[in-house]
N, C-alpha and C. Protein backbone atom coordinates (compact mmCIF):
# COMPACT_ATOMS: atom_id res chain seq x y z
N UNK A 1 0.82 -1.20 0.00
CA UNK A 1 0.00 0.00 0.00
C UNK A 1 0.86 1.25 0.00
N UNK A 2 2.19 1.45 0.57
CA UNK A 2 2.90 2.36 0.63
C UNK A 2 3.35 2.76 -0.52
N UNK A 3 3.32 1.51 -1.70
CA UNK A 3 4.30 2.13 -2.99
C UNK A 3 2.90 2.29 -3.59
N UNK A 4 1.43 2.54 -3.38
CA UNK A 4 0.40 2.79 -4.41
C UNK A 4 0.24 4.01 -4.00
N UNK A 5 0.38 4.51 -2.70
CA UNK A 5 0.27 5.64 -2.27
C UNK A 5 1.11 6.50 -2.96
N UNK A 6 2.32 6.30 -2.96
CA UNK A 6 3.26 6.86 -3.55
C UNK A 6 3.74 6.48 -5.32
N UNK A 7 2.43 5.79 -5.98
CA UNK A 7 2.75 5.44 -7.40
C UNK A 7 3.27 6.74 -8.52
N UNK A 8 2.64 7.83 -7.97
CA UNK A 8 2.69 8.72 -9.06
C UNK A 8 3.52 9.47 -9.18
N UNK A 9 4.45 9.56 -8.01
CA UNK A 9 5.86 10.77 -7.96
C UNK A 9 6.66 8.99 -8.61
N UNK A 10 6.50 7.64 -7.74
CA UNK A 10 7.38 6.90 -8.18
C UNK A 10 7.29 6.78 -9.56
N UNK A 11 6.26 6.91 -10.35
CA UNK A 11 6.19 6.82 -11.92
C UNK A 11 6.82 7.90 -12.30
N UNK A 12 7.52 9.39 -11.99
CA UNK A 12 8.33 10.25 -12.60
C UNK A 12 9.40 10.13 -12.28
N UNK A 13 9.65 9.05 -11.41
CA UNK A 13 11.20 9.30 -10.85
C UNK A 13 12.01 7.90 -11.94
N UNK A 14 10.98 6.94 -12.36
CA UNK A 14 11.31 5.78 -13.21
C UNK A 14 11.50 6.10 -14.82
N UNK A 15 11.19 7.49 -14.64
CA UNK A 15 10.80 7.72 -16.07
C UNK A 15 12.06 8.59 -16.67
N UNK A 16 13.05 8.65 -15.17
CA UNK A 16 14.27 9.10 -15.58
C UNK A 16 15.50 8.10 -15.46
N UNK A 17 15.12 6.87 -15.58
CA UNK A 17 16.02 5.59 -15.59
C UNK A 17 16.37 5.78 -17.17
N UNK A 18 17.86 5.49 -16.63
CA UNK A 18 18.65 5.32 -17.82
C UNK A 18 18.08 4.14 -18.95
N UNK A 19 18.11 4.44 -20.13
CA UNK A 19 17.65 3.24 -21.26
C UNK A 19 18.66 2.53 -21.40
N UNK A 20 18.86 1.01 -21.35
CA UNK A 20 20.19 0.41 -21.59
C UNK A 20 20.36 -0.13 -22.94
N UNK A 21 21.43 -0.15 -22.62
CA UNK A 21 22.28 0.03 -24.90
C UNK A 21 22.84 -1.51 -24.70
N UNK A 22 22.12 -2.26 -25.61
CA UNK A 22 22.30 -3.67 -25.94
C UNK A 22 23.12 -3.41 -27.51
N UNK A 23 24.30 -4.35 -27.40
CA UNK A 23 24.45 -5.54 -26.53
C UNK A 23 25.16 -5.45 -25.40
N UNK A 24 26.12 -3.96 -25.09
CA UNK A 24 27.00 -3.90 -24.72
C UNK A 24 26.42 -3.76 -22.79
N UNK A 25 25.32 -3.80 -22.64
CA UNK A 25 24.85 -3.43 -21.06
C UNK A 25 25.12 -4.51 -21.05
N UNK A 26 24.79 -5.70 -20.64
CA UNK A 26 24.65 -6.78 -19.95
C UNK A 26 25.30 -8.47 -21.29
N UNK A 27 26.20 -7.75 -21.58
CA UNK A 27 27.43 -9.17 -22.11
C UNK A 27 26.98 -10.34 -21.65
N UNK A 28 26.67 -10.96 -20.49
CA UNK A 28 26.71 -12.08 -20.38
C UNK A 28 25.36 -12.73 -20.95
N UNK A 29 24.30 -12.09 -21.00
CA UNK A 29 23.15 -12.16 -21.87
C UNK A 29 23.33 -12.63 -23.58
N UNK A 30 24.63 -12.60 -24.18
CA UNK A 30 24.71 -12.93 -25.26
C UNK A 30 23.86 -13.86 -25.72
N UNK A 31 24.07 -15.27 -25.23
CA UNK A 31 23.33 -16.08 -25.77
C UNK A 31 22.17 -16.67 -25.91
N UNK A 32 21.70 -15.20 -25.37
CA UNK A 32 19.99 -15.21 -25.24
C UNK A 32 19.61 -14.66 -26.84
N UNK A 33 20.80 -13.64 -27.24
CA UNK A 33 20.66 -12.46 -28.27
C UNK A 33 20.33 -13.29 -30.03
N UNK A 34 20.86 -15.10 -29.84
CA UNK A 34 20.74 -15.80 -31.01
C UNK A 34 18.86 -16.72 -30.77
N UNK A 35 18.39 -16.72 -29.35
CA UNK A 35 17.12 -17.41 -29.75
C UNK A 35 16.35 -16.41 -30.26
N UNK A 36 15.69 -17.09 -31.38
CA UNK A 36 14.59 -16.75 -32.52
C UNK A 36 13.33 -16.37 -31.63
N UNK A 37 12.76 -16.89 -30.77
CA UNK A 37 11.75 -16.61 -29.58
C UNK A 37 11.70 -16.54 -28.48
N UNK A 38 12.70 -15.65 -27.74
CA UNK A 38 12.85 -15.74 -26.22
C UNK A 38 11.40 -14.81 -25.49
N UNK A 39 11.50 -15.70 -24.38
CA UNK A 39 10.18 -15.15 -23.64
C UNK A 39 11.14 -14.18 -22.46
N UNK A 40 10.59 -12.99 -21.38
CA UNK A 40 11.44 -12.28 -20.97
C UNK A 40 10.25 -11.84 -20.13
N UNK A 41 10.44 -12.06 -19.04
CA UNK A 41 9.68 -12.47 -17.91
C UNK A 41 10.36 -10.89 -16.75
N UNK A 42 9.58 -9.93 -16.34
CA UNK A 42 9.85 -9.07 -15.81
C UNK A 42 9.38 -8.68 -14.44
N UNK A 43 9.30 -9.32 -13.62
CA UNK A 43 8.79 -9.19 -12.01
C UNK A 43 9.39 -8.07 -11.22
N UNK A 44 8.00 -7.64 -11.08
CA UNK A 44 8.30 -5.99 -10.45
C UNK A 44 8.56 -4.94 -11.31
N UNK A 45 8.43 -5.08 -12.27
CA UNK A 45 8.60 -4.65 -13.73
C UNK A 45 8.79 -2.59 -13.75
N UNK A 46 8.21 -2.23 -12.87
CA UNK A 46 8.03 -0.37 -12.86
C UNK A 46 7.80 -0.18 -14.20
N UNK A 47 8.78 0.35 -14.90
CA UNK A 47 8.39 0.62 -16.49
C UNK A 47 9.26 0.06 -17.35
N UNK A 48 9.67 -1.31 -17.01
CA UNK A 48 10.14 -2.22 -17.98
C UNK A 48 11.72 -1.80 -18.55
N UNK A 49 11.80 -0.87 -18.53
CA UNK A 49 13.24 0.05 -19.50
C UNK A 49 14.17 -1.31 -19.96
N UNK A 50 14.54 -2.36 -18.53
CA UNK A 50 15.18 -3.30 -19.55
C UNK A 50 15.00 -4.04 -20.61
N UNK A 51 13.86 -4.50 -20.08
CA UNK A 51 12.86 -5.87 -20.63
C UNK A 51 12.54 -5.00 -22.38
N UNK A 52 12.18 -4.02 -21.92
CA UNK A 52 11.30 -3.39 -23.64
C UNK A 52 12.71 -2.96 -24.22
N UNK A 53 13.97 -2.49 -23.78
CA UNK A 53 14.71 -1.90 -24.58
C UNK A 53 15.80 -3.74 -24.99
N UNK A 54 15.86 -4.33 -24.44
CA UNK A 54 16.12 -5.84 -24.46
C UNK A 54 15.33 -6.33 -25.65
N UNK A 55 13.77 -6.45 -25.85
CA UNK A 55 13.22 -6.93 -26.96
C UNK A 55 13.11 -5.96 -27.85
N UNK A 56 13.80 -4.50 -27.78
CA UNK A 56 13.35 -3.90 -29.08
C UNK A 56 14.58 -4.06 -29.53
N UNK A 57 15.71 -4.44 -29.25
CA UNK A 57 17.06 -4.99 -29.85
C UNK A 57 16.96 -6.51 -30.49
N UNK A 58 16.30 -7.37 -29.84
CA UNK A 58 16.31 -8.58 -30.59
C UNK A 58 15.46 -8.21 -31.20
N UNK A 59 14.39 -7.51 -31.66
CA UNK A 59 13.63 -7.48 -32.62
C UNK A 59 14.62 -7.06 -33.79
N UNK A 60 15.21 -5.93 -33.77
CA UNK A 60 16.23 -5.42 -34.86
C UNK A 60 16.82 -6.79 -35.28
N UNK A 61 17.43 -7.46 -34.12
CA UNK A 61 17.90 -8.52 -34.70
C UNK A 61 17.40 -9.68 -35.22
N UNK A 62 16.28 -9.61 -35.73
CA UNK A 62 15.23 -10.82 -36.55
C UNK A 62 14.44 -11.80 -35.54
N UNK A 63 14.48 -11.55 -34.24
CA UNK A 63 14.49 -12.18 -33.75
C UNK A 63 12.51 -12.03 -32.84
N UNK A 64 12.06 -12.90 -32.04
CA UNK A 64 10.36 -12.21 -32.31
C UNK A 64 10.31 -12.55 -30.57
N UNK A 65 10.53 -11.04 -29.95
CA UNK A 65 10.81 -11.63 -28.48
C UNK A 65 9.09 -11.43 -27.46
N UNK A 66 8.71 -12.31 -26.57
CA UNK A 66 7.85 -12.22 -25.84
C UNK A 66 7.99 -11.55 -24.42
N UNK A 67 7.28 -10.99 -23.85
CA UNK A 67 7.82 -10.35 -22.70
C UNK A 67 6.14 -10.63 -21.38
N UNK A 68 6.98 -10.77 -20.50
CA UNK A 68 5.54 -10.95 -19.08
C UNK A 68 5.83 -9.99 -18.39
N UNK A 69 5.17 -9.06 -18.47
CA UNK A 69 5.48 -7.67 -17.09
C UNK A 69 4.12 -7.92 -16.07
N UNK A 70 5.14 -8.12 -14.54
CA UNK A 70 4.56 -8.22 -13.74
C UNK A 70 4.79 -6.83 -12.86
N UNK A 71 3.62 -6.45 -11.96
CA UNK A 71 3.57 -5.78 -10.69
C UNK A 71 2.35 -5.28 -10.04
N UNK A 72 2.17 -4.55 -8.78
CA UNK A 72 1.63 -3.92 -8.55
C UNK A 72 0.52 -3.38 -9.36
N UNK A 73 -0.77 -3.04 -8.95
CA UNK A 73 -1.71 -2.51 -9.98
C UNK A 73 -1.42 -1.00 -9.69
N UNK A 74 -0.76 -0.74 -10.04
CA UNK A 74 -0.19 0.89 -10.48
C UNK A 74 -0.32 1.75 -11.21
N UNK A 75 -0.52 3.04 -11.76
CA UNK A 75 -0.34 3.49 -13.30
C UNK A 75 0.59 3.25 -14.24
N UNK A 76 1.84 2.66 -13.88
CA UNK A 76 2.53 2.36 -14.79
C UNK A 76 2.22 0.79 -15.48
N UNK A 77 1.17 0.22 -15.07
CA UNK A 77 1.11 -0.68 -15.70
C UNK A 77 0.27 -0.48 -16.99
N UNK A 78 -0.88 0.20 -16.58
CA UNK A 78 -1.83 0.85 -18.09
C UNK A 78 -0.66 1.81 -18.90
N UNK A 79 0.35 2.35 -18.17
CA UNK A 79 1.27 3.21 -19.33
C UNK A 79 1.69 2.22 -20.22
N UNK A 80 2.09 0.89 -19.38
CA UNK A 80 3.40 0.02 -20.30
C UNK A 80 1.93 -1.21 -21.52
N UNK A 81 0.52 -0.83 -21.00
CA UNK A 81 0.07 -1.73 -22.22
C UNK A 81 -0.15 -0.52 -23.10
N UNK A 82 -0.18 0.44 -23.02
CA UNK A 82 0.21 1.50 -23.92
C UNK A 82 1.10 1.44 -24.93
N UNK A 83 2.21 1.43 -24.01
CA UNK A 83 3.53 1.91 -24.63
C UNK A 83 3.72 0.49 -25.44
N UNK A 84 3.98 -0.75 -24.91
CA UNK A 84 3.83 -1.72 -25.72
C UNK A 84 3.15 -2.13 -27.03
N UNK A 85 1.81 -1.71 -27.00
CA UNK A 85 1.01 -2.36 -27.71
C UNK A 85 1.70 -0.55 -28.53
N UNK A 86 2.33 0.50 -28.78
CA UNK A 86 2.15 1.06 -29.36
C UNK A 86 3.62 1.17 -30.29
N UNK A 87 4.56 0.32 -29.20
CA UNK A 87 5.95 -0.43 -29.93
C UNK A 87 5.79 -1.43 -30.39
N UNK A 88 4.51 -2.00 -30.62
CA UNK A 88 4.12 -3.45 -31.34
C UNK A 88 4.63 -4.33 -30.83
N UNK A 89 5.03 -4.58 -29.42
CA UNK A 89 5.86 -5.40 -28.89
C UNK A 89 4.49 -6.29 -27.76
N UNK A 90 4.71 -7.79 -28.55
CA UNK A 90 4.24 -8.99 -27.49
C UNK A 90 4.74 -8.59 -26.52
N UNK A 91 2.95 -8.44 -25.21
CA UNK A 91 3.32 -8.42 -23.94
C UNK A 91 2.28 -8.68 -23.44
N UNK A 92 2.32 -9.14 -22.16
CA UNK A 92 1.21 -9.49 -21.45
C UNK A 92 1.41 -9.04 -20.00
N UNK A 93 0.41 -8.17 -19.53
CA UNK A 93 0.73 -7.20 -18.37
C UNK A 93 -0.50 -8.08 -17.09
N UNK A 94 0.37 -8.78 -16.05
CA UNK A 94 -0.32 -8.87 -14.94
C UNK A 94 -0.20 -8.41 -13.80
N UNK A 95 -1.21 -8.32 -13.43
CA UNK A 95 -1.10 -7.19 -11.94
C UNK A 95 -0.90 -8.49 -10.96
N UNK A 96 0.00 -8.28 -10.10
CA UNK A 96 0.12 -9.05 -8.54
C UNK A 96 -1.07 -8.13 -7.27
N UNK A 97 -1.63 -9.02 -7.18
CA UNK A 97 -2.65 -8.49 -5.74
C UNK A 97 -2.31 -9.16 -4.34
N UNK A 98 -3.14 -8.62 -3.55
CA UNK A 98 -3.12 -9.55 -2.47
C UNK A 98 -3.76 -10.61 -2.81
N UNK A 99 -5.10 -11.25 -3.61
CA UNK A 99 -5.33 -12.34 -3.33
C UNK A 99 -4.53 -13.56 -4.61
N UNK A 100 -3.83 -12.13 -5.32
CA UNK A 100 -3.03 -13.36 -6.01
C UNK A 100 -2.00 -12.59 -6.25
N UNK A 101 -0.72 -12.49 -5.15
CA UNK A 101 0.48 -11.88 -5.15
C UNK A 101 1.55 -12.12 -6.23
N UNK A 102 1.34 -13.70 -6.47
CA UNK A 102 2.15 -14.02 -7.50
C UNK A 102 1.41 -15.04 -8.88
N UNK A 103 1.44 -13.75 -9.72
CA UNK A 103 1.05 -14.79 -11.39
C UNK A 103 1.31 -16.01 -11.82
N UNK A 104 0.75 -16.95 -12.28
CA UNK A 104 1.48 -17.65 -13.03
C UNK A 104 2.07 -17.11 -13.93
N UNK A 105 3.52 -17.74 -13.97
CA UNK A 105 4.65 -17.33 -15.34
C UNK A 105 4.93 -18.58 -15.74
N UNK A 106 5.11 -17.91 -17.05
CA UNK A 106 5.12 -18.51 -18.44
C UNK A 106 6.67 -19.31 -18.17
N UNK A 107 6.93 -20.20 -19.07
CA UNK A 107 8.46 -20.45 -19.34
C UNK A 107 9.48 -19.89 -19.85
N UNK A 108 10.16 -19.09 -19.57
CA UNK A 108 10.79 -17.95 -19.89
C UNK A 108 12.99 -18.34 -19.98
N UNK A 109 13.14 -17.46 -21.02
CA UNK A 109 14.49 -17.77 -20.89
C UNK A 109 15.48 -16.62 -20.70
N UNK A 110 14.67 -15.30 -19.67
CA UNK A 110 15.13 -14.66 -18.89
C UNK A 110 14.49 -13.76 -17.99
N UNK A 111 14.51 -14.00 -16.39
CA UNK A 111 14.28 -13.19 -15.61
C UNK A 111 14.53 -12.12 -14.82
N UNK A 112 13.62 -11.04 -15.23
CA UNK A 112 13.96 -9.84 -14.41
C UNK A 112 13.37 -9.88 -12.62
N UNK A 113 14.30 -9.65 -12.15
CA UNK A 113 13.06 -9.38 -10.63
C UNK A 113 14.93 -8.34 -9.61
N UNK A 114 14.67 -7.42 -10.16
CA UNK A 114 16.10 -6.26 -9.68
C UNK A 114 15.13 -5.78 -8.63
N UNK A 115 15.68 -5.25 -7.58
CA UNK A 115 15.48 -4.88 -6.56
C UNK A 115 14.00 -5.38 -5.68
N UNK A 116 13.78 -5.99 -6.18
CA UNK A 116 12.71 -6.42 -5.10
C UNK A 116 12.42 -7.58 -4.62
N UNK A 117 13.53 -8.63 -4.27
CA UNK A 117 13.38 -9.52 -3.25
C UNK A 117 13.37 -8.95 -1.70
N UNK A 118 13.92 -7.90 -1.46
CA UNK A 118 14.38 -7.37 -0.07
C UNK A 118 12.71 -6.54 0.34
N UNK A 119 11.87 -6.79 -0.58
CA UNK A 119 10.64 -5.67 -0.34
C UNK A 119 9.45 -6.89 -0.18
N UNK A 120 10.09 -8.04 -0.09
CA UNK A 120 9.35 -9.10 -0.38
C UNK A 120 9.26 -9.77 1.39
N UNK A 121 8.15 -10.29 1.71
CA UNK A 121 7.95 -10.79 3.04
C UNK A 121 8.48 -12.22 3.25
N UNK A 122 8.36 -13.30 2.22
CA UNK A 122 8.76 -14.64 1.64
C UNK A 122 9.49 -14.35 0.39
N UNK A 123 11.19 -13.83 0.38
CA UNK A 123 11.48 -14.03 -1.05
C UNK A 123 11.64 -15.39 -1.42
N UNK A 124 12.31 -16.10 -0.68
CA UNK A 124 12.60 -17.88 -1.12
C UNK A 124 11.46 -18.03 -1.84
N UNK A 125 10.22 -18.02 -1.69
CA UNK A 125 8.55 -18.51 -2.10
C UNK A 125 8.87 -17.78 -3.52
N UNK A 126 9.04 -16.42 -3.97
CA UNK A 126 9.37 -15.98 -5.07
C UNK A 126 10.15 -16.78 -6.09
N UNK A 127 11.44 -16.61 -5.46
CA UNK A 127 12.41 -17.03 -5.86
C UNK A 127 12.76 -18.86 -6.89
N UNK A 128 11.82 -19.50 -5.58
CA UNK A 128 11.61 -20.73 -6.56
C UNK A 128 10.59 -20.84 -7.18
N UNK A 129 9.47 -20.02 -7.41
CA UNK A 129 8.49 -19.83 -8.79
C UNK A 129 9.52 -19.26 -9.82
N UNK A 130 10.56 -18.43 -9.84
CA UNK A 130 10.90 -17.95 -10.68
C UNK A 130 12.05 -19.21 -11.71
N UNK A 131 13.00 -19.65 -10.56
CA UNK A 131 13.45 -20.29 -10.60
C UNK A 131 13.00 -21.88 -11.44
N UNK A 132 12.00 -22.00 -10.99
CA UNK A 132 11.10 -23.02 -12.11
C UNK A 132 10.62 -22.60 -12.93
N UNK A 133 10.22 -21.16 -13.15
CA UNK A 133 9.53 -20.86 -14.66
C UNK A 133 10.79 -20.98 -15.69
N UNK A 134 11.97 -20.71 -15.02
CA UNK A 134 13.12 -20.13 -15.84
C UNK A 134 13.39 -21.64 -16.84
N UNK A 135 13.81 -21.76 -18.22
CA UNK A 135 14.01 -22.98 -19.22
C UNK A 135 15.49 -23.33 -18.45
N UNK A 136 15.97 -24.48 -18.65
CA UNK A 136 17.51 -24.90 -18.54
C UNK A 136 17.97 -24.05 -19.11
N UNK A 137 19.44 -23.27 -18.45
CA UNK A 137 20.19 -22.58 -19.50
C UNK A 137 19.75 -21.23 -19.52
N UNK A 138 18.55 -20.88 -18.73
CA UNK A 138 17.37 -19.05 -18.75
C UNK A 138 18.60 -18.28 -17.76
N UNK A 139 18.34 -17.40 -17.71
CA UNK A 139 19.27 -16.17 -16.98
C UNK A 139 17.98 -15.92 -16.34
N UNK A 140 18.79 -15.28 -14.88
CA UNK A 140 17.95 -14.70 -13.94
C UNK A 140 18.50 -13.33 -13.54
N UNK A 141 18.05 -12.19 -13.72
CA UNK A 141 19.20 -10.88 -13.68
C UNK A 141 17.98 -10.14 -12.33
N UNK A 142 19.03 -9.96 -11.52
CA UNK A 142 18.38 -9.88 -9.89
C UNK A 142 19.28 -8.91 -9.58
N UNK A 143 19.11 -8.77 -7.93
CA UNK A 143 20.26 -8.28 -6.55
C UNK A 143 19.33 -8.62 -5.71
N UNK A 144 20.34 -9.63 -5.61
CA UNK A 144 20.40 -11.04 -4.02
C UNK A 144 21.63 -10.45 -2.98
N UNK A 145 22.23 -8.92 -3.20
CA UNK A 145 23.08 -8.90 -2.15
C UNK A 145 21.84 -8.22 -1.01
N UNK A 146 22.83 -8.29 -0.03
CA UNK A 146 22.01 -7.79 1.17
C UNK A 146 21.90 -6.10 1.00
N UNK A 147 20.38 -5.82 1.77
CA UNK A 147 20.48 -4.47 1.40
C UNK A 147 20.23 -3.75 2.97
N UNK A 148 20.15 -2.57 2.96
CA UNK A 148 20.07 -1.89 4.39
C UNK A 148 18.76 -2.07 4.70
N UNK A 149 18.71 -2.42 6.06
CA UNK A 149 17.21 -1.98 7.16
C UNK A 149 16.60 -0.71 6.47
N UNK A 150 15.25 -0.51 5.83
CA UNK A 150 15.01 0.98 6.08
C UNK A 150 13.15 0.32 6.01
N UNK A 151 12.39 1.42 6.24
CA UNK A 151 10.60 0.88 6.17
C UNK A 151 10.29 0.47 4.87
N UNK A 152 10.83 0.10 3.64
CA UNK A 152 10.38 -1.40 2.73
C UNK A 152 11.04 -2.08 2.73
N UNK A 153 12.14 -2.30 3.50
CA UNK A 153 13.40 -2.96 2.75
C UNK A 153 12.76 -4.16 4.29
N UNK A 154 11.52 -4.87 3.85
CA UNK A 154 11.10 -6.01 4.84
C UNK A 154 11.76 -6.86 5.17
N UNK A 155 12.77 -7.49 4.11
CA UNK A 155 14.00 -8.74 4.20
C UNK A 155 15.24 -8.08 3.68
N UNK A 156 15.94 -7.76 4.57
CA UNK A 156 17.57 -6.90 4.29
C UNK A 156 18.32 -7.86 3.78
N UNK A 157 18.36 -9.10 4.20
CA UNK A 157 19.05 -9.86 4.54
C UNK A 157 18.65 -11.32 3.58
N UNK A 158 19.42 -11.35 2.33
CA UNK A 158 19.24 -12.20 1.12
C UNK A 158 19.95 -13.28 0.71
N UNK A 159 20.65 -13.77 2.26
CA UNK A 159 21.39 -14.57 1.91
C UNK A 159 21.12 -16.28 2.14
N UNK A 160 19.57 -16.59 2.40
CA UNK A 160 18.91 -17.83 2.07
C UNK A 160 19.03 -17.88 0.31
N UNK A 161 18.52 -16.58 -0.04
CA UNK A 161 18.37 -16.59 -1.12
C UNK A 161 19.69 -17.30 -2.54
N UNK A 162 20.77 -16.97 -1.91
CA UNK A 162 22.30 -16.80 -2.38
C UNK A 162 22.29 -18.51 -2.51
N UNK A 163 22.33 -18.86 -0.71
CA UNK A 163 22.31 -20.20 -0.97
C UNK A 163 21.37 -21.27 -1.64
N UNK A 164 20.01 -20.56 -1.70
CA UNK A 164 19.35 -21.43 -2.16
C UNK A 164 19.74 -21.47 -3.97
N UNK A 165 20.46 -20.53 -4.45
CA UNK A 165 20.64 -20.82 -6.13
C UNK A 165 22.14 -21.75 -6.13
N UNK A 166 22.75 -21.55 -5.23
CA UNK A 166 24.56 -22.07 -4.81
C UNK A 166 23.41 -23.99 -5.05
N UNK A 167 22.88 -24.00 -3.81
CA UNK A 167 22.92 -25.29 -3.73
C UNK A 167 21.90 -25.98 -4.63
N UNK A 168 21.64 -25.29 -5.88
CA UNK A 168 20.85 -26.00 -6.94
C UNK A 168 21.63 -25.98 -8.12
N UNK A 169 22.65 -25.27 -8.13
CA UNK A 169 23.85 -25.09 -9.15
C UNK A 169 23.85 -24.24 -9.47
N UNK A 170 23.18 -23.20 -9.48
CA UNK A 170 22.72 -21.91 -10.88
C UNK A 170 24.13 -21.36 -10.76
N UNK A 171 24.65 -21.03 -12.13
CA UNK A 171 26.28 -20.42 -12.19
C UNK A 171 25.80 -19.04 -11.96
N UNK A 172 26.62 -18.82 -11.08
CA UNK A 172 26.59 -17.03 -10.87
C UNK A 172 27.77 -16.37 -11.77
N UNK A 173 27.05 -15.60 -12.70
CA UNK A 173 27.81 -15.05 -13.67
C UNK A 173 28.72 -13.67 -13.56
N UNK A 174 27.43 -12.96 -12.64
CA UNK A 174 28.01 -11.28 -12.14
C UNK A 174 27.37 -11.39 -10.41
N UNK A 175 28.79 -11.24 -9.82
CA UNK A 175 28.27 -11.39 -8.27
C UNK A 175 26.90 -10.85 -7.72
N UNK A 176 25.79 -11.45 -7.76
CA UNK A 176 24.90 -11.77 -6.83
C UNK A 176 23.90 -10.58 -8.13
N UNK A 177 24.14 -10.84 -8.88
CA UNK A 177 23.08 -10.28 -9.77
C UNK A 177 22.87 -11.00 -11.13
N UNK A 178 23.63 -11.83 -11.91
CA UNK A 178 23.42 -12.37 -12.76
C UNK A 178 23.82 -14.10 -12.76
N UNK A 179 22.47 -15.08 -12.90
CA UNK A 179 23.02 -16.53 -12.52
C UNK A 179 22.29 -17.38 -14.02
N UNK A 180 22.65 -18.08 -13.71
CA UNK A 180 22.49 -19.48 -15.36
C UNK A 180 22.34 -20.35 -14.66
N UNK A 181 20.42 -20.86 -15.04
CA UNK A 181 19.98 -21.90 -14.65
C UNK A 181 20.62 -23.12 -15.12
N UNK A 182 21.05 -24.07 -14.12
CA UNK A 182 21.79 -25.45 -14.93
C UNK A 182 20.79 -26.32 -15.98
């Protein structure tokens, strides 16, 4: 309730996030950049900037990408079926509620969920929905480091989380933000 209260200054402050320049932001993503249909799964999504500037690059590159933006029922979610459906870009926008916090997701062969395990009451419970939606071989692009005590930051402390990808194998590619499902 605190971030709906506060949706509409947070929707101008997202709207000055940097756009990232593929391919060169996130290198280890390469070999996502050759599938012909990657799905791109965005939890917690705000206004997508990776996820949409991610598939409007594989699109250049012939490639026909799907995207799941999840969050909050916010205004930025009616912006992004906007903005989507007006970049012609496959998307499917679900709202997380209380009586259904977490969507079903699709099978996806990369997940977004950046900054918001620590805002999360059960991230582990997250974490392995995501973790199973993800294909063998899917990227999961996060921050699982620990973050400071402050009034959202509900779970500071992310280091079940760390171990729970350590002891399923997932290769951690970029310390505690980028891992490869085995």
């Amino acid at each position: 309730q605190a971030y709906v209260t506060h949706s509409h200054l947070h929707f101008l402050r997202m709207l000055s996030y940097e756009i990232p320049r593929w391919p060169a932001h996130i290198p280890e993503l390469a070999p996502l950049f050759d599938n012909a249909r990657p799905t791109i799964v965005d939890f917690g999504c705000g206004l997508a900037q990776l996820s949409i500037s991610l598939a409007l690059f594989l699109r250049e590159k012939g490639c026909s990408p799907e995207m799941f933006l999840a969050d909050i029922p916010v205004p930025q979610l009616e912006f992004l079926r906007w903005f989507c459906h007006r970049l012609k870009l496959p998307a499917t926008i679900a709202e997380c509620t209380t009586s259904i916090p977490l969507p079903q997701l699709p099978a996806c062969d990369l997940l977004v969920a950046t900054e918001l395990f620590e805002h999360l009451h059960d991230p582990l419970q997250y974490l392995a929905a995501f973790c199973e939606a993800l294909k063998p071989g899917g990227f999961l692009l996060t921050n699982i480091a620990d973050h400071t005590s402050e009034f959202l930051h509900v779970t500071p402390n992310l280091a079940p989380l760390r171990e729970y990808l350590r002891k399923h194998g997932w290769r951690e590619l970029r310390s505690n933000r980028i891992f490869q499902k085995p």
